[in-house]
PDB file of N, CA and C in Angstrom:
ATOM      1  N   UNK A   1      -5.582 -51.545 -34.191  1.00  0.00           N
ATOM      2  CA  UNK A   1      -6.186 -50.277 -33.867  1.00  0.00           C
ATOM      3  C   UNK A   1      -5.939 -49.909 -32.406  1.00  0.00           C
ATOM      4  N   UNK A   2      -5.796 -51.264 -31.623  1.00  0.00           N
ATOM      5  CA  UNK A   2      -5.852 -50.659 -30.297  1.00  0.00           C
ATOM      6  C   UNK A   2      -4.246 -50.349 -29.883  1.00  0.00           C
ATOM      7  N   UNK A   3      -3.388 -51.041 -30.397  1.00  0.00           N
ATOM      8  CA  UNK A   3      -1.735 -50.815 -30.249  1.00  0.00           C
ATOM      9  C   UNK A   3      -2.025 -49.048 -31.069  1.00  0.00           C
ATOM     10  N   UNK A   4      -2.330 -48.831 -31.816  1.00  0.00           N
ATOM     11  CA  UNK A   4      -2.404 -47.563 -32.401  1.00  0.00           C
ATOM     12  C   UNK A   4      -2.450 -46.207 -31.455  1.00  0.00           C
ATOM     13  N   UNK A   5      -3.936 -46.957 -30.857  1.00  0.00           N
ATOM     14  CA  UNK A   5      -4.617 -45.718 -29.346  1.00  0.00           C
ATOM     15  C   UNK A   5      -3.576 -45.813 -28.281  1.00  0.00           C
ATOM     16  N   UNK A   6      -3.203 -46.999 -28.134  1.00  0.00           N
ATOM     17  CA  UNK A   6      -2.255 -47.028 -27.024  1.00  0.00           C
ATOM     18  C   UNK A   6      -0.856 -46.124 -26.991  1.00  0.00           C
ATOM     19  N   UNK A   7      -0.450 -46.347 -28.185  1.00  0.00           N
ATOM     20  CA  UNK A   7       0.643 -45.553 -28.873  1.00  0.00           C
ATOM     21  C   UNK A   7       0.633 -44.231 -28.828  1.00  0.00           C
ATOM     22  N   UNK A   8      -0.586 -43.612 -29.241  1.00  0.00           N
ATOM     23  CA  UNK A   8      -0.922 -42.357 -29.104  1.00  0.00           C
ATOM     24  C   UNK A   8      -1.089 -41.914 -27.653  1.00  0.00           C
ATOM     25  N   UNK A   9      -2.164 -42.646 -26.629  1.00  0.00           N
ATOM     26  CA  UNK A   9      -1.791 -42.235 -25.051  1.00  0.00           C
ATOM     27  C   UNK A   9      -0.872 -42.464 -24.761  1.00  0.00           C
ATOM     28  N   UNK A  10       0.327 -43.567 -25.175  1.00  0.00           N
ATOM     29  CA  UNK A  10       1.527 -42.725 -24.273  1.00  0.00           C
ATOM     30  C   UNK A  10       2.303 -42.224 -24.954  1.00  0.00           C
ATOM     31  N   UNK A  11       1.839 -41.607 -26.023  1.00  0.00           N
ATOM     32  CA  UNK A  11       2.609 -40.478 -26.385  1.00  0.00           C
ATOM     33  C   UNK A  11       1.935 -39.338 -25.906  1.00  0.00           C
ATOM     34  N   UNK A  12       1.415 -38.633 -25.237  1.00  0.00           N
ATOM     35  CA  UNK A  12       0.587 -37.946 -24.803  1.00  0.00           C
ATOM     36  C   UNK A  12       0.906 -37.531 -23.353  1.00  0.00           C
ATOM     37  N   UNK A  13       0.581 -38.830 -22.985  1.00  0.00           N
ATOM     38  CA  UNK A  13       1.104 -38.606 -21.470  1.00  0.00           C
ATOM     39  C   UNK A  13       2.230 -38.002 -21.103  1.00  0.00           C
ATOM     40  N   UNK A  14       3.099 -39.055 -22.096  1.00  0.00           N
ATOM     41  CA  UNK A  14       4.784 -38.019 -22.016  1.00  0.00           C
ATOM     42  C   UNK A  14       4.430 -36.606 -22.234  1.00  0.00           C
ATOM     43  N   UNK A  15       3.935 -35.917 -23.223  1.00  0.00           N
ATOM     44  CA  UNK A  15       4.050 -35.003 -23.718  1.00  0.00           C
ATOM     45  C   UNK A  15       3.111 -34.024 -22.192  1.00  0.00           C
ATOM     46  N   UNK A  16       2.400 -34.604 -21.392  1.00  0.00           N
ATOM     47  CA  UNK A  16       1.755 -33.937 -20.710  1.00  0.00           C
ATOM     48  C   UNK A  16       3.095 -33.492 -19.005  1.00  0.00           C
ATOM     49  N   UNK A  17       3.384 -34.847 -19.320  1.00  0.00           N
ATOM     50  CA  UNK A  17       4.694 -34.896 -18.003  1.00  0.00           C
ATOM     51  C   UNK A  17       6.028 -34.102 -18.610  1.00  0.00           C
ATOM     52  N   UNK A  18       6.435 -33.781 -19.789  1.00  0.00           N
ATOM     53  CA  UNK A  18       7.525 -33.262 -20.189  1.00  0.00           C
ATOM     54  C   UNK A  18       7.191 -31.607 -19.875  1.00  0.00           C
ATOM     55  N   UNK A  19       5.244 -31.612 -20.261  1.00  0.00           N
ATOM     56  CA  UNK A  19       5.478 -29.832 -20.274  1.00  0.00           C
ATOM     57  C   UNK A  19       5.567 -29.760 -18.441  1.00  0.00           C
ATOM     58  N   UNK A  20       4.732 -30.318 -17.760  1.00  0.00           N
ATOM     59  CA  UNK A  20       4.894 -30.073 -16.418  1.00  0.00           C
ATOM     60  C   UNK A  20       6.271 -30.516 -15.748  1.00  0.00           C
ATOM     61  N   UNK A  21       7.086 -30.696 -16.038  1.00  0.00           N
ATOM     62  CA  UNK A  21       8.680 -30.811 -16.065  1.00  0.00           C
ATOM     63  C   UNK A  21       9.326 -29.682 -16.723  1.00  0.00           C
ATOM     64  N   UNK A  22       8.597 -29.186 -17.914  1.00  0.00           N
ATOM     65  CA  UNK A  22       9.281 -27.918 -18.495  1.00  0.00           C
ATOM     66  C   UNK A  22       8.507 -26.527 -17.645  1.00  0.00           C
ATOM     67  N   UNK A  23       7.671 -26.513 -16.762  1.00  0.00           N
ATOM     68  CA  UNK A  23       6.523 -25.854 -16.252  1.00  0.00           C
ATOM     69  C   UNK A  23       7.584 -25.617 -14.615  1.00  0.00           C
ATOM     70  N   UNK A  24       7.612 -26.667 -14.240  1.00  0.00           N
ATOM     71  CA  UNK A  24       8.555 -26.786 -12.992  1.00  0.00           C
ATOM     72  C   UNK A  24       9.927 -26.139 -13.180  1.00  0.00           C
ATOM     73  N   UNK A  25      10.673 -26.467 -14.456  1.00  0.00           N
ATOM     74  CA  UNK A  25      12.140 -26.063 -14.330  1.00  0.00           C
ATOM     75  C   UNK A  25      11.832 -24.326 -14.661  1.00  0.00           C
ATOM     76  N   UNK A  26      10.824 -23.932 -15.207  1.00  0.00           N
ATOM     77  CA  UNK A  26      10.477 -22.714 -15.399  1.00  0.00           C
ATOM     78  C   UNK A  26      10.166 -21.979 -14.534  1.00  0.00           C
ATOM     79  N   UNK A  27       9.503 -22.321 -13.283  1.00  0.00           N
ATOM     80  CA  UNK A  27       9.373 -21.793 -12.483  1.00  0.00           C
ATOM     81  C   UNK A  27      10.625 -21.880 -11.205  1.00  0.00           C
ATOM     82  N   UNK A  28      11.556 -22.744 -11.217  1.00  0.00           N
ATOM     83  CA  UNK A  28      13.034 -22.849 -10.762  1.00  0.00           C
ATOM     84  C   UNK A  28      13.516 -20.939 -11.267  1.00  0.00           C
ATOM     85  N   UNK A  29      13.623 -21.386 -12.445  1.00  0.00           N
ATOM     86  CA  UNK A  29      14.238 -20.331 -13.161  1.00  0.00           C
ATOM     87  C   UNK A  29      13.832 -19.256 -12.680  1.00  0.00           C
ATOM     88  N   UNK A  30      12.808 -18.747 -13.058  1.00  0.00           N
ATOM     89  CA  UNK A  30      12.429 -17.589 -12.453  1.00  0.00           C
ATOM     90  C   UNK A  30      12.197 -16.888 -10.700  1.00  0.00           C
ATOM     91  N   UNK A  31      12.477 -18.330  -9.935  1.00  0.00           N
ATOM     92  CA  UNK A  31      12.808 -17.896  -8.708  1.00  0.00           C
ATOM     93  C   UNK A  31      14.500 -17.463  -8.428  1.00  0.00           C
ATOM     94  N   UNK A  32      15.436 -18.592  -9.156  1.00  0.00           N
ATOM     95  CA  UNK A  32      16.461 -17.957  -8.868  1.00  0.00           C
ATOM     96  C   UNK A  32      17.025 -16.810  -9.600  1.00  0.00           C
ATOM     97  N   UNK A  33      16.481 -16.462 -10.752  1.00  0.00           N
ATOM     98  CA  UNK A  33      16.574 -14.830 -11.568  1.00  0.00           C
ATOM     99  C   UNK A  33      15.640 -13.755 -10.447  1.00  0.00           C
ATOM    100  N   UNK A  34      14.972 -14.032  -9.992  1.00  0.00           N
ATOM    101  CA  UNK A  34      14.256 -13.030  -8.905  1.00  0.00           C
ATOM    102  C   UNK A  34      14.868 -12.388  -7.904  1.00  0.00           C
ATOM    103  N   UNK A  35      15.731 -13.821  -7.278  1.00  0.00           N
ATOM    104  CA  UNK A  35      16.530 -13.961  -5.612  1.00  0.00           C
ATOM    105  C   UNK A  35      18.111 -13.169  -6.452  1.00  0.00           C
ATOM    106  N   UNK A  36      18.641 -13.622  -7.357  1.00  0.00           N
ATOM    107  CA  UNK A  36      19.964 -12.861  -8.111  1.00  0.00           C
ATOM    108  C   UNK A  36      19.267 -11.148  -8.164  1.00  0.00           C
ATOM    109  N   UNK A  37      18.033 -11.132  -8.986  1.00  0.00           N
ATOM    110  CA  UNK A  37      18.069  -9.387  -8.918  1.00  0.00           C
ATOM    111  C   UNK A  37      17.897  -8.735  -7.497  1.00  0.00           C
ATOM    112  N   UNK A  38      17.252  -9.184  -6.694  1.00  0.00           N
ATOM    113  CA  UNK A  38      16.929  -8.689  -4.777  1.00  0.00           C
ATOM    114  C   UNK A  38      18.134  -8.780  -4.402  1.00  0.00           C
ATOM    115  N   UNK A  39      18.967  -9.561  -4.969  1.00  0.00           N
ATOM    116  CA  UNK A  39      20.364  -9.583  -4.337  1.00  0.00           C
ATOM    117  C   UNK A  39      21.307  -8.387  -4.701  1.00  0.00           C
ATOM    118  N   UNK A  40      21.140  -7.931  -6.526  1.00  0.00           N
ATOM    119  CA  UNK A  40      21.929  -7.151  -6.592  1.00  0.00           C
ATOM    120  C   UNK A  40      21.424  -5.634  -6.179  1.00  0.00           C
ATOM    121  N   UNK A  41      20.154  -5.546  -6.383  1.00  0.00           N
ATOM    122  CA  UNK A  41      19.601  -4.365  -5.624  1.00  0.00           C
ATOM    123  C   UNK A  41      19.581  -3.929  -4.291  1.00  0.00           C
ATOM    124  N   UNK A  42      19.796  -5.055  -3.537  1.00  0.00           N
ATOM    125  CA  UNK A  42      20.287  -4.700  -2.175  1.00  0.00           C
ATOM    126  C   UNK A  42      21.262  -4.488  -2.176  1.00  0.00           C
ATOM    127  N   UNK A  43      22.220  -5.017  -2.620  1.00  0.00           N
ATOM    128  CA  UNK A  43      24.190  -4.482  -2.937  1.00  0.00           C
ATOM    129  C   UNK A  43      24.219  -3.253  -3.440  1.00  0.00           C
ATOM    130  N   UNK A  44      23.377  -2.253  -4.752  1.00  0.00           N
ATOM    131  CA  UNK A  44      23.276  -1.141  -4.711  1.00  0.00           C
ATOM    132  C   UNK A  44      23.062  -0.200  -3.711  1.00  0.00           C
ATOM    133  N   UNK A  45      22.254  -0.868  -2.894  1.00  0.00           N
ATOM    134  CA  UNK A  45      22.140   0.229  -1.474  1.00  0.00           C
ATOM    135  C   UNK A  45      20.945   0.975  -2.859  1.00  0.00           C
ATOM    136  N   UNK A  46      20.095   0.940  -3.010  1.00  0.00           N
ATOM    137  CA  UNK A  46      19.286   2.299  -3.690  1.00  0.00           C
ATOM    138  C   UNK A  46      18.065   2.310  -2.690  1.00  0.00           C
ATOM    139  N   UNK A  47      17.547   3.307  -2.767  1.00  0.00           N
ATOM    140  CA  UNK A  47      16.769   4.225  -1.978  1.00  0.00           C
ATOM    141  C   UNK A  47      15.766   3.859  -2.379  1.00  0.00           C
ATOM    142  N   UNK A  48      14.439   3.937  -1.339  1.00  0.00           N
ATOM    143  CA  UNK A  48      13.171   4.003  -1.564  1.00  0.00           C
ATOM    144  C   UNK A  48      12.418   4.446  -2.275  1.00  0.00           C
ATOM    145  N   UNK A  49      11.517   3.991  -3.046  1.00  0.00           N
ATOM    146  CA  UNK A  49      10.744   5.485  -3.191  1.00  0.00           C
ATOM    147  C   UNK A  49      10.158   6.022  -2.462  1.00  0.00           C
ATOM    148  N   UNK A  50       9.568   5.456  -1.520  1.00  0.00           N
ATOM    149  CA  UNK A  50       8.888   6.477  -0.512  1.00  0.00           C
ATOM    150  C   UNK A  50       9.672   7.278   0.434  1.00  0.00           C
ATOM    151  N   UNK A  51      10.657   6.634   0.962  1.00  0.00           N
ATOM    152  CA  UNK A  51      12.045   7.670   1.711  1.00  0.00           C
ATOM    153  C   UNK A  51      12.238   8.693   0.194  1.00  0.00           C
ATOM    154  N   UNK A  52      12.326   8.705  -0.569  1.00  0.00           N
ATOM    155  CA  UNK A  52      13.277   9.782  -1.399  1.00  0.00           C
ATOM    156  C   UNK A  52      11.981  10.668  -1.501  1.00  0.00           C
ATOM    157  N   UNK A  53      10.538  10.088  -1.588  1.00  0.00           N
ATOM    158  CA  UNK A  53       9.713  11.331  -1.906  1.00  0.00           C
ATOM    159  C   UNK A  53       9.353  12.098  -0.475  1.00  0.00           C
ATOM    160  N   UNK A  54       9.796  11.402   0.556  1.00  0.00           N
ATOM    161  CA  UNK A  54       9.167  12.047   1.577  1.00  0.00           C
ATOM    162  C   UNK A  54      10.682  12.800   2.047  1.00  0.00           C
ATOM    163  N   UNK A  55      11.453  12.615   1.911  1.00  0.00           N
ATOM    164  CA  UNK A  55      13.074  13.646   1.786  1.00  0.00           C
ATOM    165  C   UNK A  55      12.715  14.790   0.879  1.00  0.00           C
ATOM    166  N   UNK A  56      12.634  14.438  -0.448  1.00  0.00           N
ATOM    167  CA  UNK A  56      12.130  15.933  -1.177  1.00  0.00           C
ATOM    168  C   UNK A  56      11.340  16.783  -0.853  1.00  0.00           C
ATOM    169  N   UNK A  57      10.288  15.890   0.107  1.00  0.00           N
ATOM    170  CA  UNK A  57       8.907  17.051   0.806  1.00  0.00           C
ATOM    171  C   UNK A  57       9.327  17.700   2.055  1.00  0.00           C
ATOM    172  N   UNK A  58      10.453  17.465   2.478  1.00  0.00           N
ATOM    173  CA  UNK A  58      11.032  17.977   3.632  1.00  0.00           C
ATOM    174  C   UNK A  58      12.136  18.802   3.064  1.00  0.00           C
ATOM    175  N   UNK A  59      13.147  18.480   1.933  1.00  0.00           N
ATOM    176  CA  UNK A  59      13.627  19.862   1.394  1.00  0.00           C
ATOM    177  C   UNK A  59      13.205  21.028   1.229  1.00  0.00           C
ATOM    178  N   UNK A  60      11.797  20.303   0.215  1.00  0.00           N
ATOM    179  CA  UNK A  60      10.878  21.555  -0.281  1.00  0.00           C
ATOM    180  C   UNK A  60      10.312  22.439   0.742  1.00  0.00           C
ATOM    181  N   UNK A  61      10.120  21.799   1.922  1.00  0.00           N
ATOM    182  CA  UNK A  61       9.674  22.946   2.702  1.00  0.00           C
ATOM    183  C   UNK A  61      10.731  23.715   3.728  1.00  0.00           C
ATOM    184  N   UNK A  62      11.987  22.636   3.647  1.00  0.00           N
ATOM    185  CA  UNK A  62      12.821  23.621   4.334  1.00  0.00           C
ATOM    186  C   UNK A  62      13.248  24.704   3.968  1.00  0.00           C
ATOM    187  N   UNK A  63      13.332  24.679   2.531  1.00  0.00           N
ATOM    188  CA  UNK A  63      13.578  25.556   1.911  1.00  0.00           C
ATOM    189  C   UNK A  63      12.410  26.743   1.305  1.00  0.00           C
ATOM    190  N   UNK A  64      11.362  26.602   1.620  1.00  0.00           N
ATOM    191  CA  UNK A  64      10.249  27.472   1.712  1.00  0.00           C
ATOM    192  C   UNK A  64      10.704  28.545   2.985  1.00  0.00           C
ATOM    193  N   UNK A  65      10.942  27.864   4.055  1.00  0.00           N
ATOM    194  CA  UNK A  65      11.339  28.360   5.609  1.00  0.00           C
ATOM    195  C   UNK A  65      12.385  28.977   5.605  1.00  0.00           C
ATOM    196  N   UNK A  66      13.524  28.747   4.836  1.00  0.00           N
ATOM    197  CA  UNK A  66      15.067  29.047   4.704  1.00  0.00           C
ATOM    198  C   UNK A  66      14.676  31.248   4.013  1.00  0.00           C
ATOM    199  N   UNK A  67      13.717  30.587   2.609  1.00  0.00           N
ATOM    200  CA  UNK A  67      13.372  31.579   2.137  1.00  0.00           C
ATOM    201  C   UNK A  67      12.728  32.566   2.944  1.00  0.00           C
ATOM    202  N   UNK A  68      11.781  32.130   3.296  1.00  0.00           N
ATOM    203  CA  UNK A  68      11.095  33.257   4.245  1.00  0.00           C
ATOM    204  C   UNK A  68      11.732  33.558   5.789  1.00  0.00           C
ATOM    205  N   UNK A  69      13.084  33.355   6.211  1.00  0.00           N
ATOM    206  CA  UNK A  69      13.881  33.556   7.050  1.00  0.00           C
ATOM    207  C   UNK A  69      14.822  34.970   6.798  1.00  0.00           C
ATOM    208  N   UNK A  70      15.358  34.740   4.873  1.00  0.00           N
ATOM    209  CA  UNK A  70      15.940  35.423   4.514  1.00  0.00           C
ATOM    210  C   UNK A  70      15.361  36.774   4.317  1.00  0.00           C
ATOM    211  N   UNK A  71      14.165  36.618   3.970  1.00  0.00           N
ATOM    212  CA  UNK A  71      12.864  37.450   3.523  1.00  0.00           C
ATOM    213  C   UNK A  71      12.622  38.496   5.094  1.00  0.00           C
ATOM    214  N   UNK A  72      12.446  37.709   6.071  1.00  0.00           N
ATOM    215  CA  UNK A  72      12.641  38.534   7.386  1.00  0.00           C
ATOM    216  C   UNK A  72      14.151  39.114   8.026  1.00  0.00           C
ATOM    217  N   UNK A  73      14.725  38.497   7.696  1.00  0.00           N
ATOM    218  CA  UNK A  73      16.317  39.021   8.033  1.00  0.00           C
ATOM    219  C   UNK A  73      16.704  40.403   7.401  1.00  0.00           C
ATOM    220  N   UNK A  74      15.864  40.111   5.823  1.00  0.00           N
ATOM    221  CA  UNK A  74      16.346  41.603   5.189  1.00  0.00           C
ATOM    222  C   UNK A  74      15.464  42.706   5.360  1.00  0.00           C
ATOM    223  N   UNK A  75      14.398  42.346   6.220  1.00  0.00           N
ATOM    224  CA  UNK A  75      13.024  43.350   6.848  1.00  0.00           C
ATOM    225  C   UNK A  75      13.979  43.737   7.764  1.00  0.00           C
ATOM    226  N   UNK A  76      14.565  42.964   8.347  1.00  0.00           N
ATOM    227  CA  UNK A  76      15.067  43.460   9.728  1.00  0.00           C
ATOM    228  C   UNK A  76      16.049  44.381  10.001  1.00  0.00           C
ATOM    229  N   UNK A  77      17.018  44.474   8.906  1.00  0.00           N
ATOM    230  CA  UNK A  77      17.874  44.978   8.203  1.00  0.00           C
ATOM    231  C   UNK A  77      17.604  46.238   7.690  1.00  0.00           C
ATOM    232  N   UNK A  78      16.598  46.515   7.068  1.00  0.00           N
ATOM    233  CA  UNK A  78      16.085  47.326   6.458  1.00  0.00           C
ATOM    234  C   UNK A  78      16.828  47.214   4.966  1.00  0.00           C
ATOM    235  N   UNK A  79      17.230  45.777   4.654  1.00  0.00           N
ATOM    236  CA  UNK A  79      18.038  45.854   3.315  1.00  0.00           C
ATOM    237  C   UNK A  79      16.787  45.776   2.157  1.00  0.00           C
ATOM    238  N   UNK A  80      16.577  46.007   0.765  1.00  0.00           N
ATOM    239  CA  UNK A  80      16.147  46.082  -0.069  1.00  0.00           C
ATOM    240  C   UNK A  80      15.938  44.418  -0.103  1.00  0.00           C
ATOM    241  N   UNK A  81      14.335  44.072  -0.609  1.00  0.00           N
ATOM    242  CA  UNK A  81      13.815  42.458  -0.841  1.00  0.00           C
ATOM    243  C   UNK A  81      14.744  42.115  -2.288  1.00  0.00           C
ATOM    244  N   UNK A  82      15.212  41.121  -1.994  1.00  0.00           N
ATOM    245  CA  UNK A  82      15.959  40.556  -3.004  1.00  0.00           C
ATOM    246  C   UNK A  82      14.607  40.000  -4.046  1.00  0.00           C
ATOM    247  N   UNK A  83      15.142  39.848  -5.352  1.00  0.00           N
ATOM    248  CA  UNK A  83      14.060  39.405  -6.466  1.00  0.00           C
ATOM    249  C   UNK A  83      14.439  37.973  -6.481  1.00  0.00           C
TER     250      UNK A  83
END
């Protein structure tokens, strides 16, 4: 009975050291799949999101300004307001 129990704890144990061996190489893995994608996304060169939304908020209003430039140019003119 007791070769039995014994048998069974170290089968156990293994089984406890194999998952924390499979736990470790898993977490390997997923650091160097992490460091490969940061790598290729920096080689894209892609843009921020916060640079690209704060670029669009500076289009958008240049072009608010652009408009209402044109809007006074043709006052000035005395040309007819474009639609």
């Amino acid at each position: 009975m007791s070769q039995s129990n014994r048998i069974f704890d170290d089968l156990g144990r293994l089984m406890n050291e194999a998952a924390g061996v499979a736990d470790g190489v898993r977490r390997e893995v997923e650091t160097v799949v992490k460091a490969q994608a940061q790598r290729i996304v920096n080689d894209m060169e892609l843009v921020k999101r916060e640079d690209f939304d704060a670029l669009r908020e500076l289009v958008q209003v240049q072009g608010e300004e652009i408009d209402a430039l044109r809007k006074e140019i043709a006052a000035l003119r005395g040309d007819k307001p474009a639609t």
